[in-house]
Protein backbone atom coordinates (compact mmCIF):
# COMPACT_ATOMS: atom_id res chain seq x y z
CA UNK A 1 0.00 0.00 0.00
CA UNK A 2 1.08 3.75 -0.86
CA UNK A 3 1.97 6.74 1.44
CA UNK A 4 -0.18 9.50 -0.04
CA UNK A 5 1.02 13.35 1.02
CA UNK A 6 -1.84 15.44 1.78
CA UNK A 7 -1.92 19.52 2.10
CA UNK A 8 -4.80 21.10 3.39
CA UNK A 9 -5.75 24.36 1.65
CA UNK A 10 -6.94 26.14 4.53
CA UNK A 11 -4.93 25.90 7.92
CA UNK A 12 -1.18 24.30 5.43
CA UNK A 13 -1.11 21.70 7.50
CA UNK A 14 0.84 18.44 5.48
CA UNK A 15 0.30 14.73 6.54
CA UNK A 16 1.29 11.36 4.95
CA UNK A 17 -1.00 8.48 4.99
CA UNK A 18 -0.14 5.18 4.19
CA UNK A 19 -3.76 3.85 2.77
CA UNK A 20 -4.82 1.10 -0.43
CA UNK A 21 -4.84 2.83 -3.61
CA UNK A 22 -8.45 2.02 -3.94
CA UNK A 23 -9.38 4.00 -0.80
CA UNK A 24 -11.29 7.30 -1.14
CA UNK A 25 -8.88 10.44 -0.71
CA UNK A 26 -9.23 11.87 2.78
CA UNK A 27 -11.49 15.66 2.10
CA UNK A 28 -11.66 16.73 6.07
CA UNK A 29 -8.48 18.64 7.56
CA UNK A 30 -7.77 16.70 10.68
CA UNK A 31 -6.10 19.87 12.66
CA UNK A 32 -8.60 22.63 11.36
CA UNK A 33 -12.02 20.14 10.50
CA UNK A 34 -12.41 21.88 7.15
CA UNK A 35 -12.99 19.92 4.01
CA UNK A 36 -10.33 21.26 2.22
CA UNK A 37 -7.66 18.33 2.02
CA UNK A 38 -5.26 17.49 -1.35
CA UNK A 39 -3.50 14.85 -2.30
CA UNK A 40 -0.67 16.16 -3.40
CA UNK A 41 1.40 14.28 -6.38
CA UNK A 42 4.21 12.20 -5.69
CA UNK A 43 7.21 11.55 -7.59
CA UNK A 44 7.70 7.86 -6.35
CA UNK A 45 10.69 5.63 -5.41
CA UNK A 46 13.09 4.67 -7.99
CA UNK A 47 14.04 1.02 -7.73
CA UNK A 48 17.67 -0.50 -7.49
CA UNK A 49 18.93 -3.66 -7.80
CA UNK A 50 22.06 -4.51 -6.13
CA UNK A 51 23.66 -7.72 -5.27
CA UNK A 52 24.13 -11.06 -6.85
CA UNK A 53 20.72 -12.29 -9.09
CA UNK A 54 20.50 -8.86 -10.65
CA UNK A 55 21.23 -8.52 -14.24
CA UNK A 56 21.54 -5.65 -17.02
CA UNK A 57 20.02 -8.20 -19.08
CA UNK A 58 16.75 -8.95 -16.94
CA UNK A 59 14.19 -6.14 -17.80
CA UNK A 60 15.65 -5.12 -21.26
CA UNK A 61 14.78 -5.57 -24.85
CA UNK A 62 16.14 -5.10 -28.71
CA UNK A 63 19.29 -4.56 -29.23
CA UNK A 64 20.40 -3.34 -26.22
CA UNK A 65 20.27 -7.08 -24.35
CA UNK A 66 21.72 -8.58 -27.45
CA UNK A 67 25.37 -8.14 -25.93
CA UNK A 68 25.75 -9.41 -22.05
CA UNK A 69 28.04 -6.61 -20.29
CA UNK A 70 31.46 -7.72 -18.38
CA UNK A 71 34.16 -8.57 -19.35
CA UNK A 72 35.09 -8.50 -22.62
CA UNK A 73 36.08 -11.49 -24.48
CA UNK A 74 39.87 -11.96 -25.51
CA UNK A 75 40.83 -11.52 -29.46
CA UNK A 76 41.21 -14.76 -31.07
CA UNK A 77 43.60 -13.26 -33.80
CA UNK A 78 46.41 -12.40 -31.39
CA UNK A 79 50.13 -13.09 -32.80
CA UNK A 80 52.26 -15.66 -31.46
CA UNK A 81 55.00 -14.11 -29.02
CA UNK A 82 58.05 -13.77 -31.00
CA UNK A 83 60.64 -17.32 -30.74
CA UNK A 84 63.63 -16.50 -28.97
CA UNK A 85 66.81 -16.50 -31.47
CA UNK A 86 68.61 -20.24 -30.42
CA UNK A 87 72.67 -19.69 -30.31
């Protein structure tokens, strides 16, 4: 369930409720009594995903999941280290 921030109109008194989203919205101003509450609009919480079982790759699509990030894989074409000259 949310946390909805409320501002009454009249008195400017703020309060957070934490109520179902299918709940009315609160109308009566619980410091002054005056039906003059509103729910104010919320930015939200960003979500972050740390630790082991989170991937880049999880809650993507097209192109940019086609490649999995990390380390990058070594060149196959690499030269052979030079032969040391035998006296």
């Amino acid at each position: 369930m949310p946390t909805y921030d409320y501002l009454c109109k009249s008195c400017g008194h703020e309060l957070e409720v934490f109520q179902s989203m299918t709940a009315r919205r609160l109308r009566r101003c619980p410091k002054c009594g005056k039906a003059a509450l509103e729910r104010q609009l919320g930015a939200g919480a960003g979500v972050l995903f740390k630790g082991s079982g989170f991937y880049k790759t999880d809650y993507c699509s097209g192109s940019a999941c086609s490649k999995p990030s990390g380390k990058a894989e070594p060149s196959q074409d690499k030269k052979a280290p030079p032969k040391k000259a035998e006296d």
